[in-house]
Protein backbone atom coordinates (compact mmCIF):
# COMPACT_ATOMS: atom_id res chain seq x y z
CA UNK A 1 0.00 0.00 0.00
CA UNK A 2 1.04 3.34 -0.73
CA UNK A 3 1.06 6.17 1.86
CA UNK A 4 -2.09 7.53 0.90
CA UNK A 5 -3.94 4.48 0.59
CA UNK A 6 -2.75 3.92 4.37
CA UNK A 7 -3.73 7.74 5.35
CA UNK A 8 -6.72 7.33 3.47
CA UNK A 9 -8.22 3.98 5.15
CA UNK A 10 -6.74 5.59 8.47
CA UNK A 11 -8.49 8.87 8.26
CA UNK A 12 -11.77 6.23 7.06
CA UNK A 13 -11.99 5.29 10.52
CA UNK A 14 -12.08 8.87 11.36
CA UNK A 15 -14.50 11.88 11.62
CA UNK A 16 -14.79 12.62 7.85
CA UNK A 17 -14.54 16.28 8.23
CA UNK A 18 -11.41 15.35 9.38
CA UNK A 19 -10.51 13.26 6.65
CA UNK A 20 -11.84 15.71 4.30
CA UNK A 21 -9.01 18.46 5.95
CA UNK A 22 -6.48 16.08 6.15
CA UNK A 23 -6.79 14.79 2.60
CA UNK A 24 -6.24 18.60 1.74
CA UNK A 25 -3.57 18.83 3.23
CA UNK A 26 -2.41 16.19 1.45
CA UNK A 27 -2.94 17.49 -1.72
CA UNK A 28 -1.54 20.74 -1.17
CA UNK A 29 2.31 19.02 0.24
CA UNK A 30 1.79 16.78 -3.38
CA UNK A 31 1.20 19.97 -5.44
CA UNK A 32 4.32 21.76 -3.64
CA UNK A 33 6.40 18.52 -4.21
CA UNK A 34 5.08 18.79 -7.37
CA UNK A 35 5.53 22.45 -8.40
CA UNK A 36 9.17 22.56 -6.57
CA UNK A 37 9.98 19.89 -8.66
CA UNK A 38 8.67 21.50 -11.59
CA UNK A 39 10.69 24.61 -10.99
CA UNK A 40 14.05 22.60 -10.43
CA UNK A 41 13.09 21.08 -13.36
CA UNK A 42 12.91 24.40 -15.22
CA UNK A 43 16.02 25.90 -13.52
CA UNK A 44 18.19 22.77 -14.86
CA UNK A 45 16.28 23.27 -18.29
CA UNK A 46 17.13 27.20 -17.84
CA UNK A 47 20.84 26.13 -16.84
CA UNK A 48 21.56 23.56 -19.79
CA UNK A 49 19.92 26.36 -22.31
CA UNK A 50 22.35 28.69 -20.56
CA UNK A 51 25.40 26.46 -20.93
CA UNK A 52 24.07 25.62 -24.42
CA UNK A 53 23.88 28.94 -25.61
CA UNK A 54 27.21 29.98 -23.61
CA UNK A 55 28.78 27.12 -25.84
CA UNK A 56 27.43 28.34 -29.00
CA UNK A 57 28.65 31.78 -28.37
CA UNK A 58 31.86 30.69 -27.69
CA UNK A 59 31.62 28.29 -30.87
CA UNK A 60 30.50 31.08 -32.78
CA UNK A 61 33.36 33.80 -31.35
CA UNK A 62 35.88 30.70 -32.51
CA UNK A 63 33.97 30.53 -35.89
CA UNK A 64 34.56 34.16 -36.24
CA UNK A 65 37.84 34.31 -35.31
CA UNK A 66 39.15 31.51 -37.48
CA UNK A 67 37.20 32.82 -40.22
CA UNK A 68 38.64 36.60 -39.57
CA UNK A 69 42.52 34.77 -39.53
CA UNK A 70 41.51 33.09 -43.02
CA UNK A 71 40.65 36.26 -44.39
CA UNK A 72 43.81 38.14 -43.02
CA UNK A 73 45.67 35.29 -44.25
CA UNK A 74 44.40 34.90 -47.53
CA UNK A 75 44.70 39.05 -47.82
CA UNK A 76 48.09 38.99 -47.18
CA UNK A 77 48.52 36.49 -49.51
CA UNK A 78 47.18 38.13 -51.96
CA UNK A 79 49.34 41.10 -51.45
CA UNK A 80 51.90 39.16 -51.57
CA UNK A 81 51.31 37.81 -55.04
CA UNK A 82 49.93 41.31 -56.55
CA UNK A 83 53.29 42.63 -54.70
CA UNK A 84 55.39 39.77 -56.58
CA UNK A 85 52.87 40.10 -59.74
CA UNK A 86 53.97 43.94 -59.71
CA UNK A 87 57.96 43.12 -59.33
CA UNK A 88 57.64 40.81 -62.46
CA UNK A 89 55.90 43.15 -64.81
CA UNK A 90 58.43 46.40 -63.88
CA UNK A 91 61.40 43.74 -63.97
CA UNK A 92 60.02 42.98 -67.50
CA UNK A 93 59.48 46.33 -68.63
CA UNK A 94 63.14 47.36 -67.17
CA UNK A 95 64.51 44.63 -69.56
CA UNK A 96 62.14 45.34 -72.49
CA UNK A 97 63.51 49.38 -72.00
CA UNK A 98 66.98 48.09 -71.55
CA UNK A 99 67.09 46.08 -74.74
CA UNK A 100 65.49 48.81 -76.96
CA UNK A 101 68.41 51.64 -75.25
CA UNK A 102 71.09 48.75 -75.85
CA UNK A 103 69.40 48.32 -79.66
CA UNK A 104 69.37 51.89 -80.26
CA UNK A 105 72.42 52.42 -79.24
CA UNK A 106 74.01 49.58 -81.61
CA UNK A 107 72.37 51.36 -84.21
CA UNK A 108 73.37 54.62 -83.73
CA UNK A 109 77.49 52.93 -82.99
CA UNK A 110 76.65 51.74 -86.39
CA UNK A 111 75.55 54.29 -87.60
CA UNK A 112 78.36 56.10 -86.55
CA UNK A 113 80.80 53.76 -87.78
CA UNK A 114 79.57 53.97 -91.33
CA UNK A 115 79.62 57.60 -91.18
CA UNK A 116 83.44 57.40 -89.62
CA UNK A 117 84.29 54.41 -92.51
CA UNK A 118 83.00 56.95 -95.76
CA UNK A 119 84.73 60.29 -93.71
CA UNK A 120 87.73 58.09 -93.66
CA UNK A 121 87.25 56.64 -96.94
CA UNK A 122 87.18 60.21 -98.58
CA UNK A 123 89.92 61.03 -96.08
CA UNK A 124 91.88 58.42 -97.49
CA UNK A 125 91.47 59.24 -101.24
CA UNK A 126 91.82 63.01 -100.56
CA UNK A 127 95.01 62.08 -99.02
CA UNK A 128 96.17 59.74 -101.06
CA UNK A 129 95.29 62.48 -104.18
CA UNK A 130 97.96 65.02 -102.44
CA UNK A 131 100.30 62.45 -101.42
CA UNK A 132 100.55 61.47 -105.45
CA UNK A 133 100.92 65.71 -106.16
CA UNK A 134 103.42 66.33 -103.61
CA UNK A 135 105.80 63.44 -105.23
CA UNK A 136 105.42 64.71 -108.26
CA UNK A 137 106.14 68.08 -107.01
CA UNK A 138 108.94 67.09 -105.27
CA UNK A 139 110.71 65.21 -108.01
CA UNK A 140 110.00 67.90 -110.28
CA UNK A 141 111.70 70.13 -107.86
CA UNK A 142 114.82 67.87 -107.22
CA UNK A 143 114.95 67.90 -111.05
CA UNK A 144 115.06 71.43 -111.27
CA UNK A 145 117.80 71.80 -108.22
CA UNK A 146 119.97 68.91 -109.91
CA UNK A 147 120.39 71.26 -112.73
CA UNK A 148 120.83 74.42 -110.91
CA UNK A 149 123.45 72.71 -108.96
CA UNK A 150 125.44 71.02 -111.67
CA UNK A 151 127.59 73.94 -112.67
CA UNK A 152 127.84 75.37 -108.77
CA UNK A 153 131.32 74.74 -106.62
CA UNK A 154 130.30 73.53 -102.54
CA UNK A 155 132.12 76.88 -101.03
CA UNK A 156 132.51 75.56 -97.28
CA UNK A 157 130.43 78.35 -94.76
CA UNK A 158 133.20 80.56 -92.62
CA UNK A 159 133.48 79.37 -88.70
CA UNK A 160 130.65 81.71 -86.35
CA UNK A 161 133.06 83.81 -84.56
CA UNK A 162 132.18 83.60 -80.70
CA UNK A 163 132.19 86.95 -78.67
CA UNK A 164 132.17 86.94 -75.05
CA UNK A 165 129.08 89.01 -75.54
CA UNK A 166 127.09 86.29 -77.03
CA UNK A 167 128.28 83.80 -75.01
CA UNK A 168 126.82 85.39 -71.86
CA UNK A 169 126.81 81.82 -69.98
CA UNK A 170 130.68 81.87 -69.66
CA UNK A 171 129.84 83.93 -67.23
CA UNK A 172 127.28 82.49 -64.84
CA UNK A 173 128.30 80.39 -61.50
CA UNK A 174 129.08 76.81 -61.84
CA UNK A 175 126.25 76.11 -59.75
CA UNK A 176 124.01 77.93 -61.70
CA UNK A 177 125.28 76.43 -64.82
CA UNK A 178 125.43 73.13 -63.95
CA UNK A 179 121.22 73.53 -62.86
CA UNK A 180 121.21 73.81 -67.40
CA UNK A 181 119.66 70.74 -68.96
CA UNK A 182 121.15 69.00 -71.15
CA UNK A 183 118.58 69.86 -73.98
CA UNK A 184 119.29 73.72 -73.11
CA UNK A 185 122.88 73.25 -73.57
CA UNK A 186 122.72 71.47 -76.79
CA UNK A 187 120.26 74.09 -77.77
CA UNK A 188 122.78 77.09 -76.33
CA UNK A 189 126.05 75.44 -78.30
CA UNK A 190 123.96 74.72 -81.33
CA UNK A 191 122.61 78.39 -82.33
CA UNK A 192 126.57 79.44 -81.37
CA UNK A 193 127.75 76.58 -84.25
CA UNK A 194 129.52 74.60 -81.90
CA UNK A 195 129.47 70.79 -82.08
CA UNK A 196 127.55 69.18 -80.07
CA UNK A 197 128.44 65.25 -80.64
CA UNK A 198 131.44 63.26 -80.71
CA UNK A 199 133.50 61.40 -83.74
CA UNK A 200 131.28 58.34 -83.38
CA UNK A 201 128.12 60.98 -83.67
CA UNK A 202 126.94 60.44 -79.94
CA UNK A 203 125.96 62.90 -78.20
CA UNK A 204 128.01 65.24 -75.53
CA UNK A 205 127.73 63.93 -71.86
CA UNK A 206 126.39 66.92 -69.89
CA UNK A 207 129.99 67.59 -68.45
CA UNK A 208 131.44 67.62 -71.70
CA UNK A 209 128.54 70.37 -72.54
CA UNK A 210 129.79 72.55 -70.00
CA UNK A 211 133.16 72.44 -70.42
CA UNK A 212 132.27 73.53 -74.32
CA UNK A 213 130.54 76.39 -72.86
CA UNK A 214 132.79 77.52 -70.81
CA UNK A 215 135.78 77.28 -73.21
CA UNK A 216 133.65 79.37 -75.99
């Protein structure tokens, strides 16, 4: 039997006004069981909706946050090739410039070149004109002296007398003088007629130079 049953046949026995109150009663604890255990019921419901929609919101935040890395990702990725895509085309249009200057400026070298080959050409045969008149002028020249000279005697030229005056180095220092070059004492004997090489046709050392200027 189950409590009731035994409340109920023990309240039978009773004044059933009694029974009456007391089965009230009874009612009233079952409907509090039963509406307390309704409202846990509801709380856990409320709670597992709560934890279910926490979860979602945190499934959805992940969602959005993966998605939002994808997107950065594949941006940057993107800018990476456009970036590299970019690179390419200027490195291609640096070359394509670079041959056309290089071409244009084989061109114009050979253009250049055949301008320099006919100026040289003509340059040539202009030359090449004279050189053939000069000859001729020349030989018709030594012609002309060979028969002026035939009948004239070789009179040897009369020694340059030297005057102290005009050799005005005679009478510089030694240090001085020796500070000539050689090239200005050759040059200094030579306009005064004096010899200026050897009997094998060398050329005076520098001491021998001054000692020729000093003895003029």
């Amino acid at each position: 039997k189950t409590v009731n049953e035994e409340v109920t046949q023990m309240l039978m026995e009773r004044d059933p006004a009694d029974v009456e109150r007391v089965l009230e009663l009874v009612k009233e604890i079952d409907e509090e069981r039963r509406l307390a255990k309704l409202k846990v019921e509801q709380e856990l419901e409320k709670k597992r909706e709560a934890e279910a929609k926490k979860l979602a919101e945190s499934k959805r935040k992940q969602e959005e946050e993966r998605a939002k890395a994808e997107a950065e990702l594949a941006k940057k990725v993107a800018e990476k090739e456009e970036a590299a895509r970019k690179t390419l085309e200027a490195k291609k249009k640096a070359e394509k410039e670079e041959s056309e200057r290089m071409a244009k400026e084989v061109e114009a070298a050979q253009a250049e070149a055949e301008v320099a080959a006919k100026k040289s050409k003509g340059t040539e045969s202009k030359k090449a004109s004279t050189t053939k008149k000069s000859t001729k002028t020349k030989k018709s020249s030594l012609k002309k002296k060979k028969k002026s000279t035939k009948n004239v005697v070789d009179v040897p030229a009369p020694p340059v007398a030297t005057t102290a005056s005009e050799n005005e180095w005679a009478s510089l220092a030694d240090s001085t003088l020796k500070r000539k070059t050689i090239a200005q004492l050759i040059e200094y004997l030579t306009e005064r007629g004096v010899p200026v090489t050897d009997d094998s046709g060398q050329s005076l050392k520098k001491a021998d130079l001054l000692e020729a200027v000093k003895s003029m």
